[in-house]
Protein backbone atom coordinates (compact mmCIF):
# COMPACT_ATOMS: atom_id res chain seq x y z
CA UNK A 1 -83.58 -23.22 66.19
CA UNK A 2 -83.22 -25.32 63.27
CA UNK A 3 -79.66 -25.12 61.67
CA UNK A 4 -78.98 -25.19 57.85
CA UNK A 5 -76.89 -28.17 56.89
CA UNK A 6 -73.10 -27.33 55.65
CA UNK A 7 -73.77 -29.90 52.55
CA UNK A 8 -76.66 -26.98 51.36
CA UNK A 9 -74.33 -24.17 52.34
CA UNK A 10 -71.40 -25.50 50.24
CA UNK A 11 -73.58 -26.11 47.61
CA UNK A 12 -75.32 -22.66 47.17
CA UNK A 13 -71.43 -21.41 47.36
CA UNK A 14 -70.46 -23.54 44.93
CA UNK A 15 -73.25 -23.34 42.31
CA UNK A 16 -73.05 -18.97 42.92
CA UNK A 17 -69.26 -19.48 42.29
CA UNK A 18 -70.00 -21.13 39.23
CA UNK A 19 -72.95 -19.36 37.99
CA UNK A 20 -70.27 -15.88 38.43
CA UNK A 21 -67.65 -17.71 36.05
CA UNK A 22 -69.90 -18.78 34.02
CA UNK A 23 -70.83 -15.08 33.53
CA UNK A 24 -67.35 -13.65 33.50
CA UNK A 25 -66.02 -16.18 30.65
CA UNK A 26 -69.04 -15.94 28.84
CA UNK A 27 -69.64 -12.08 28.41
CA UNK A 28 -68.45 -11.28 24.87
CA UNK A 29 -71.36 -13.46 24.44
CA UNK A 30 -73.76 -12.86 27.00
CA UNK A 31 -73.77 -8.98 26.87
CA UNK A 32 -75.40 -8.71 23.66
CA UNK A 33 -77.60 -11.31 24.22
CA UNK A 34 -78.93 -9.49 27.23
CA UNK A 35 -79.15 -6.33 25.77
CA UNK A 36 -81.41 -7.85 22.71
CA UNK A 37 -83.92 -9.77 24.92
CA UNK A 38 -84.32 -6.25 27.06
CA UNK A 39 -84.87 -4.22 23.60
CA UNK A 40 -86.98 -6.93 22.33
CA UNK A 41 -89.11 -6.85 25.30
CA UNK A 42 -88.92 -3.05 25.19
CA UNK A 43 -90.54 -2.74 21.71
CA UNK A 44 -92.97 -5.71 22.12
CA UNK A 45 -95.92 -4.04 22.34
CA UNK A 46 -95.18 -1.88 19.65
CA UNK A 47 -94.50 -4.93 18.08
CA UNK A 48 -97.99 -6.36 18.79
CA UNK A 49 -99.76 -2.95 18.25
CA UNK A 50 -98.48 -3.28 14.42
CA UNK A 51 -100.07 -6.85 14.37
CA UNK A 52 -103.24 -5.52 15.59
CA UNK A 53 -103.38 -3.17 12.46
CA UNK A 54 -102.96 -6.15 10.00
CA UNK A 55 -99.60 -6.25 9.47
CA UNK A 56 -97.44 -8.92 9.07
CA UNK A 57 -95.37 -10.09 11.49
CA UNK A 58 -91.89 -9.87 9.43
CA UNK A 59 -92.42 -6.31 8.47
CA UNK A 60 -93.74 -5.15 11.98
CA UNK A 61 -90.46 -6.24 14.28
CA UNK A 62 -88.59 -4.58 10.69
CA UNK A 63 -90.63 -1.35 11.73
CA UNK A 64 -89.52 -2.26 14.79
CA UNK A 65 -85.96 -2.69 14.10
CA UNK A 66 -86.29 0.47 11.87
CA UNK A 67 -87.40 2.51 14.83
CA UNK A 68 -84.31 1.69 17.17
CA UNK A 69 -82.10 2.56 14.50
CA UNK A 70 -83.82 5.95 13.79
CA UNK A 71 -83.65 6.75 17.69
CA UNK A 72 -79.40 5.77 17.54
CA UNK A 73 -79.43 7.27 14.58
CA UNK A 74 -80.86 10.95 16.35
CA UNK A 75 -78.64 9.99 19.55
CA UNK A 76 -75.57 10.02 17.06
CA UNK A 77 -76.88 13.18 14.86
CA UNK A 78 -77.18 15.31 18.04
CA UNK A 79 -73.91 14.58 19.45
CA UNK A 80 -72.27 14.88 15.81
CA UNK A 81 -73.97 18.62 15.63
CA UNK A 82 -72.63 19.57 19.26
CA UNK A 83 -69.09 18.43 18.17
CA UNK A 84 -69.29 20.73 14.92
CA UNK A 85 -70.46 23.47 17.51
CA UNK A 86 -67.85 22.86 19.59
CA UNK A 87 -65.18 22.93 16.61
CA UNK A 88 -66.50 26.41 15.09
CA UNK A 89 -65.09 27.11 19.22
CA UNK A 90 -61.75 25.37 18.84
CA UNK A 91 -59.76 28.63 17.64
CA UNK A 92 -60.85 30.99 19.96
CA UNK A 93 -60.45 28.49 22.95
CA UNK A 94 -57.49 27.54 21.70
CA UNK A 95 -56.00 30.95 22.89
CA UNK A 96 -58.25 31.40 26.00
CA UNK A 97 -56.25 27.57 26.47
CA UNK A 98 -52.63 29.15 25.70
CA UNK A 99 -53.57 31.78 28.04
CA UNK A 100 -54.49 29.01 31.30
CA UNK A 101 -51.10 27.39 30.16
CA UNK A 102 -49.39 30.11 30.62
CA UNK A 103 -50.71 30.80 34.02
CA UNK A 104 -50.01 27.19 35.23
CA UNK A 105 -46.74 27.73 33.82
CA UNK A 106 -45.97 30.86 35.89
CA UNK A 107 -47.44 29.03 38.85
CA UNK A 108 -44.98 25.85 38.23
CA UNK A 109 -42.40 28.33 37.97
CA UNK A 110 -43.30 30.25 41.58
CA UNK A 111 -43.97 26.88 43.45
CA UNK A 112 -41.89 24.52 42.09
CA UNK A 113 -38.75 26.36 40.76
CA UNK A 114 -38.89 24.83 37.55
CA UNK A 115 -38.37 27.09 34.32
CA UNK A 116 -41.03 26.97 31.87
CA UNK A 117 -38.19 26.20 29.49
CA UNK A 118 -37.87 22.94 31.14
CA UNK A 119 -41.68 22.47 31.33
CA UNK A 120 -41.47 22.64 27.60
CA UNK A 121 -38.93 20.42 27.06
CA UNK A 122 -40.69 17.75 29.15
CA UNK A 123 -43.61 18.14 27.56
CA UNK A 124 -42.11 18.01 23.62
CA UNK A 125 -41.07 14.26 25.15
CA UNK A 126 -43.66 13.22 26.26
CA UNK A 127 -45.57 14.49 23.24
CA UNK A 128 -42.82 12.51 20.64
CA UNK A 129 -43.25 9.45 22.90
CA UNK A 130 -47.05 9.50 22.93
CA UNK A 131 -47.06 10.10 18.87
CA UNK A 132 -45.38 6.88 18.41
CA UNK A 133 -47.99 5.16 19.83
CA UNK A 134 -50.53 7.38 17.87
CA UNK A 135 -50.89 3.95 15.08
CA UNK A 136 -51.44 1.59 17.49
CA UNK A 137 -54.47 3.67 18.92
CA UNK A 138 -55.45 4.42 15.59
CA UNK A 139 -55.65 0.83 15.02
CA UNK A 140 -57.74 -0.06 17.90
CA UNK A 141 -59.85 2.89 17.74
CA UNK A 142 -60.38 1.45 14.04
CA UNK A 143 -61.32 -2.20 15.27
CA UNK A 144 -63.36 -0.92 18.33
CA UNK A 145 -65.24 0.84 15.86
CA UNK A 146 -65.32 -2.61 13.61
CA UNK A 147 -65.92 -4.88 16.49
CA UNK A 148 -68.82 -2.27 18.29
CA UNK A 149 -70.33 -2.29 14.67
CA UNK A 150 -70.61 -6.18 14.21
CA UNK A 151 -71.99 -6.18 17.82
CA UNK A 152 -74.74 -3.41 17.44
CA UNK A 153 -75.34 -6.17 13.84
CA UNK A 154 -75.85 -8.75 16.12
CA UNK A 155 -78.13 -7.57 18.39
CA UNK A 156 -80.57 -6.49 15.90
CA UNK A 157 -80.54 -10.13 14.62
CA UNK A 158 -81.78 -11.12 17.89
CA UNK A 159 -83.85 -9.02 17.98
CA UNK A 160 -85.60 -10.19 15.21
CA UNK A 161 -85.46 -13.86 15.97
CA UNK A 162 -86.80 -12.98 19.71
CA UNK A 163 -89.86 -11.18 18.56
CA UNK A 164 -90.42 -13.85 15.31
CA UNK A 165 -90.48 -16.78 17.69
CA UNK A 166 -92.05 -15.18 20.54
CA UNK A 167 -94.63 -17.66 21.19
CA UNK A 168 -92.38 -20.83 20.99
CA UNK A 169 -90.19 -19.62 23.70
CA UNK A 170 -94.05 -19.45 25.37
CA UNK A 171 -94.68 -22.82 24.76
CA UNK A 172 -91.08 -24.20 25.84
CA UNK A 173 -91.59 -23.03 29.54
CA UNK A 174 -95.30 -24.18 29.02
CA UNK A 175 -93.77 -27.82 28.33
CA UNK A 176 -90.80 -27.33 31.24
CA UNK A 177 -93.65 -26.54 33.92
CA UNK A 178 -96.54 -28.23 32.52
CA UNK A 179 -99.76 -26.96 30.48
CA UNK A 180 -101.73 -26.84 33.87
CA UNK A 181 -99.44 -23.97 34.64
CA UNK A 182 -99.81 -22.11 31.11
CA UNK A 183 -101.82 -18.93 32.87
CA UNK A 184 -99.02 -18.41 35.67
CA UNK A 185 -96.16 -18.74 32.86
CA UNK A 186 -98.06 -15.99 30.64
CA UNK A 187 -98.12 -13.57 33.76
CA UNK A 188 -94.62 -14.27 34.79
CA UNK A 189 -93.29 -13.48 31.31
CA UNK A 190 -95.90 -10.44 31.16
CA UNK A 191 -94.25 -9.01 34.49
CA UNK A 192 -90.50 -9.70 32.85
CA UNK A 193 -91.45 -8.04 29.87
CA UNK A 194 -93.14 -5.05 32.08
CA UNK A 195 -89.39 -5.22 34.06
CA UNK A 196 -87.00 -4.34 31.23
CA UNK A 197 -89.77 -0.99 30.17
CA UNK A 198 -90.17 0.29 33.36
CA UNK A 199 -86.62 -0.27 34.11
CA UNK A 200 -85.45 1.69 30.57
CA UNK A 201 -88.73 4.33 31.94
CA UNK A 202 -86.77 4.96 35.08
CA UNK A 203 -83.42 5.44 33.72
CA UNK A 204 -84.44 7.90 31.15
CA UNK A 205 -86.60 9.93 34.07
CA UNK A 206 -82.83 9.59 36.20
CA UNK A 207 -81.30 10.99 33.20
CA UNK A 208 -83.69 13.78 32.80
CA UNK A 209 -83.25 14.83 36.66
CA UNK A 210 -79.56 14.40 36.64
CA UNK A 211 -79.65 16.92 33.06
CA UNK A 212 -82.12 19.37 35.34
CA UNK A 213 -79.61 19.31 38.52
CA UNK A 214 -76.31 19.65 36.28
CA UNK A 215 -77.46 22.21 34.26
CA UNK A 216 -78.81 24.40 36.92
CA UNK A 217 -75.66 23.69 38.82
CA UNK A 218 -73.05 24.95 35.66
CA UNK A 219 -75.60 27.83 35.09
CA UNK A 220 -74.89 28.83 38.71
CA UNK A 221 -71.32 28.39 38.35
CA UNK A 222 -71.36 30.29 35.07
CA UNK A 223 -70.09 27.94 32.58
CA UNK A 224 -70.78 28.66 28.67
CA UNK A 225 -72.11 26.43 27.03
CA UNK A 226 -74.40 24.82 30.76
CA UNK A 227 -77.23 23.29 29.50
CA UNK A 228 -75.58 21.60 26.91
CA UNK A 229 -72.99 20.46 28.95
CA UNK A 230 -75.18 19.58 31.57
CA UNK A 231 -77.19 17.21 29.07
CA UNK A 232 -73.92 15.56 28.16
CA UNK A 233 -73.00 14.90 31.45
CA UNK A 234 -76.47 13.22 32.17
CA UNK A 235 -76.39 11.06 29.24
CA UNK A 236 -73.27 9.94 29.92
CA UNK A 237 -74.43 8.42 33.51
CA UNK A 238 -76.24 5.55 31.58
CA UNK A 239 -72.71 4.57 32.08
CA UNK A 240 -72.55 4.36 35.71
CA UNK A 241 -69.23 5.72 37.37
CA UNK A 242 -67.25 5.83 34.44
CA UNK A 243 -69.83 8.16 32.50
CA UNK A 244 -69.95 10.81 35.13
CA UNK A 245 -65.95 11.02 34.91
CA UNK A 246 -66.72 11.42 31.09
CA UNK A 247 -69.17 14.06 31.08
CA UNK A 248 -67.53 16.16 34.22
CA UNK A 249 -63.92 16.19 32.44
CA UNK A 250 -66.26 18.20 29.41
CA UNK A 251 -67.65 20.25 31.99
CA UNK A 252 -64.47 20.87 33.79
CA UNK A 253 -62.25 21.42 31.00
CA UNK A 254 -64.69 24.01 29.50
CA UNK A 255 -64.67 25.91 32.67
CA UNK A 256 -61.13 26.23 33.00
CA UNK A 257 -60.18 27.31 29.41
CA UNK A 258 -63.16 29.55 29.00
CA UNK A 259 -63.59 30.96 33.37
CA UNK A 260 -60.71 29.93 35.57
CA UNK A 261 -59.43 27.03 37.57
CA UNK A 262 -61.77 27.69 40.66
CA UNK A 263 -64.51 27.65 38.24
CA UNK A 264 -63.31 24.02 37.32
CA UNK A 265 -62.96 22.87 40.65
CA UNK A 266 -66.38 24.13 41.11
CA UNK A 267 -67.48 22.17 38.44
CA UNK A 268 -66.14 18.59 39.91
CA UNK A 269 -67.32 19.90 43.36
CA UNK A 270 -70.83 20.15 42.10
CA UNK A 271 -70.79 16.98 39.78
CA UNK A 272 -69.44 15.01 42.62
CA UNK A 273 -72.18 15.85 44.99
CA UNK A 274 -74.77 15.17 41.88
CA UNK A 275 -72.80 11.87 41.78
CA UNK A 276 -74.02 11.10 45.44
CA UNK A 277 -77.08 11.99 44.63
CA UNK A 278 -77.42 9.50 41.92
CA UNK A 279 -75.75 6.75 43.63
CA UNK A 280 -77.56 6.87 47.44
CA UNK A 281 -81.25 8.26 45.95
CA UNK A 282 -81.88 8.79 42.56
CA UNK A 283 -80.33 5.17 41.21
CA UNK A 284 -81.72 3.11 44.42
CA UNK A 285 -85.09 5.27 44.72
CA UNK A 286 -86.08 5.87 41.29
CA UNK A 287 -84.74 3.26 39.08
CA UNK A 288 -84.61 0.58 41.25
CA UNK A 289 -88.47 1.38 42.28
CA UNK A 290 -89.13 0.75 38.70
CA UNK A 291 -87.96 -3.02 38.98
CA UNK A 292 -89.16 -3.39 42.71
CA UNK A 293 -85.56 -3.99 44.30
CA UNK A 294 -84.75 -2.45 47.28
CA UNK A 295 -81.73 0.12 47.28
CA UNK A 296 -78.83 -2.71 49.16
CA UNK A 297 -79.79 -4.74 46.12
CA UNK A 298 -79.49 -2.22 43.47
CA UNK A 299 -75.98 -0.99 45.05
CA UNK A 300 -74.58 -5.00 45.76
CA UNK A 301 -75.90 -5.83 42.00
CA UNK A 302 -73.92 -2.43 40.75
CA UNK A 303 -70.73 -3.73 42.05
CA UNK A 304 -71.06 -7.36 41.35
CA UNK A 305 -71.79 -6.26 37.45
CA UNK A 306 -68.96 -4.21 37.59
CA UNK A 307 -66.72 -7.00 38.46
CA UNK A 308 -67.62 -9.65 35.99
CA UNK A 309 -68.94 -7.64 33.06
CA UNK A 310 -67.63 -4.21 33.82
CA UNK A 311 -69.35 -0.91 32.85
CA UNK A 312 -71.89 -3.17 30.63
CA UNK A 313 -72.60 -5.09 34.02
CA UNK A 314 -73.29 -2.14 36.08
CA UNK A 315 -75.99 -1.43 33.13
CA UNK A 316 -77.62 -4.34 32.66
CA UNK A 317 -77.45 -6.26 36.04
CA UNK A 318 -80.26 -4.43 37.67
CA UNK A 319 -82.98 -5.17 34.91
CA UNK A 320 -81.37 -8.85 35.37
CA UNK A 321 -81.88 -8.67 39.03
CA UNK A 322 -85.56 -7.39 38.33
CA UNK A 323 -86.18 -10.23 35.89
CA UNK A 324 -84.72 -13.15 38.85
CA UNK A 325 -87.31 -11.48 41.49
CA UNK A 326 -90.07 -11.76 39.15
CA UNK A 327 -89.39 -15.63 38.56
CA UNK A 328 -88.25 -15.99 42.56
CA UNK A 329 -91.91 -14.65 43.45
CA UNK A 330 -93.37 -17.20 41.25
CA UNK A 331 -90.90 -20.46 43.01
CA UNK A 332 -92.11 -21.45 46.14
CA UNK A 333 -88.82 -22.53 47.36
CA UNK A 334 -87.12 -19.43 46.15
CA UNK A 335 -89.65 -16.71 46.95
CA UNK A 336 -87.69 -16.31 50.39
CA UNK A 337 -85.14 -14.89 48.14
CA UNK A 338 -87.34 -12.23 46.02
CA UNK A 339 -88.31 -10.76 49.31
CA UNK A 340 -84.68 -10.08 50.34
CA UNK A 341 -83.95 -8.56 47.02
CA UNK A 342 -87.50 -6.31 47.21
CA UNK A 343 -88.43 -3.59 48.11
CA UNK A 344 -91.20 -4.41 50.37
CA UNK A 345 -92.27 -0.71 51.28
CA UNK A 346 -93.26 -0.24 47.36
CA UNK A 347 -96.88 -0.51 46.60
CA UNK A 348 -98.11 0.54 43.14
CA UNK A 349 -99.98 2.74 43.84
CA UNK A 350 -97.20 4.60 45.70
CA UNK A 351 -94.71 4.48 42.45
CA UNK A 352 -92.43 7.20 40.95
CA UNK A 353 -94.87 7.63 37.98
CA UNK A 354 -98.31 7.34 39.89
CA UNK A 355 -96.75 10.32 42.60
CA UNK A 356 -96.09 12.50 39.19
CA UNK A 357 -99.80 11.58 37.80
CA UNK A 358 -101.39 12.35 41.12
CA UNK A 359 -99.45 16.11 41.41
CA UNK A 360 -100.59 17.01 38.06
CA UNK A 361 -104.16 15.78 38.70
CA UNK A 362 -104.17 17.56 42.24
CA UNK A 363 -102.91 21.10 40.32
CA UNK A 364 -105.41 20.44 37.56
CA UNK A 365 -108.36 19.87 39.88
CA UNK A 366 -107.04 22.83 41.88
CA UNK A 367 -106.81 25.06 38.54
């Protein structure tokens, strides 16, 4: 059996540790970088549609630009609307919320011996405490807000650059590889481009599934307010982990102020299965099928993002991951590596999107 030399080993250790540092260090950079080149491959053949039609190339990436902005801009709308909603609520669940706290209280009281009068009188201190830090939050919620601003800037500027240049980034690879090579170049860059939509495809059909199972599950439990809720919840998973937290402590807390604390446990029961769902078949299955990586790779590459670029990483490293197998297929020496990271059971003709075109052909020929 032939034996890898420790000189290699060491040195694939040493340029992976470097390669991760290189990433953690460099993320206030790198992040929106990424998240740029995927929207600028995303809206690329919009981009080239417009060109067809005559226009020029300036104003079709600004009708570009334009178009992400209106979709944030509907994102933003929607959730502003549901938070009026939700106020034009406040007073009446205010009570129904005075009401639970008095039950907890009389439950502290039974089990624990304390008087609510003390219960009170911790929680005025910990309230006069928590209001002296209520500037400082103010002040970072203020430069989040700043900082997330000049980021979201940012990114459209690359953005533009990355579809305005387009073809020079073409030729720089052409001139790293050769001219011989221009044909496999243009397909390798076609398939990354193909990664980052079919990747953004698959999380929206993830996010549509997870809205389906959550609402159905709060409608069950009888929460007001389910499908709503339920949608929250689902958009909220584009953040992975740390969304679902987000979206069940909506869920949650409307069921206990406007059901009853088993209703809220049933709540976090449900979401928490969902959760598994997500984790061990939709996110592997679904949108990991739509980059080709098998479901260890999707699940490894969740936790490694987490690590060096935290929620952001768990976001973007898959469509990364997708974009190295692409270029590891097209390496000789490294195409060892895209078939550990693939899934090698997935054939396209077998794909999420062809089994949903073939069910509603096979009910339309049957109709």
């Amino acid at each position: 059996m032939q034996t890898v030399p420790v000189s290699r080993v060491n040195s694939v250790l040493f340029l992976g540790f470097l390669i991760c540092t290189a990433l953690y260090f460099a993320k206030s950079f790198l992040i929106p970088f990424v998240v740029a080149l995927l929207l600028a491959m995303l809206v690329l053949p919009l981009c080239n549609k417009f060109e067809g039609w005559g226009i020029k190339r300036g104003l079709s990436i600004f009708l570009c630009i334009l178009l992400i902005l209106a979709v944030v801009a509907g994102i933003f709308g929607v959730f502003t609307a549901q938070v009026v909603s939700f106020n034009e609520e406040l007073p009446k669940m205010k009570s129904q919320m005075q009401e639970v706290l008095y039950k907890v209280q009389q439950w502290i009281e039974v089990q624990f011996k304390i008087p609510p009068q003390e219960q009170e009188s911790f929680l005025e201190e910990n309230t006069a405490s928590s209001a002296k830090d209520a500037g400082k939050i103010a002040k970072q919620i203020v430069s989040g807000a700043i900082g997330g601003l000049t980021t979201f800037l940012l990114i459209l500027v690359y953005i533009f650059f990355f579809l305005f240049y387009r073809e020079k980034y073409e030729v720089f690879f052409m001139k790293i590889r050769g001219e011989n090579n221009a044909g496999e170049i243009k397909d390798v860059l076609n398939k990354i481009a193909k990664v980052a939509i079919k990747y953004i495809g698959g999380r929206f059909v993830a996010i549509l599934i997870l809205a389906v199972l959550n609402s159905v599950g709060l409608l069950i439990i009888g929460v007001k307010y389910a499908i709503l809720l339920g949608c929250l919840a689902a958009l909220f998973t584009f953040i992975p982990y740390v969304g679902t937290i987000i979206g069940g402590v909506f869920a949650a807390g409307t069921a206990l102020v406007t059901k009853s604390p088993g209703a809220a446990l049933a709540v976090i029961g449900m979401l928490a299965f969902i959760q598994l769902v997500d984790d061990y078949f939709i996110e592997p299955y679904i949108v990991g099928g739509q980059v080709n990586l098998s479901p260890l790779a999707i699940i490894v590459i969740l936790v490694i993002g987490g690590l060096l670029w935290g929620v952001a990483g768990m976001i973007l490293f898959i469509p990364l991951l997708g974009i190295a197998k692409v270029i590891f297929d097209h390496v000789p020496t490294l195409q060892p590596y895209g078939y550990l990271i693939g899934d090698d059971k997935k054939e396209e003709g077998n794909s999420f999107k062809q089994k949903i075109k073939n069910w509603f052909q096979k009910r339309k020929q049957a109709a």
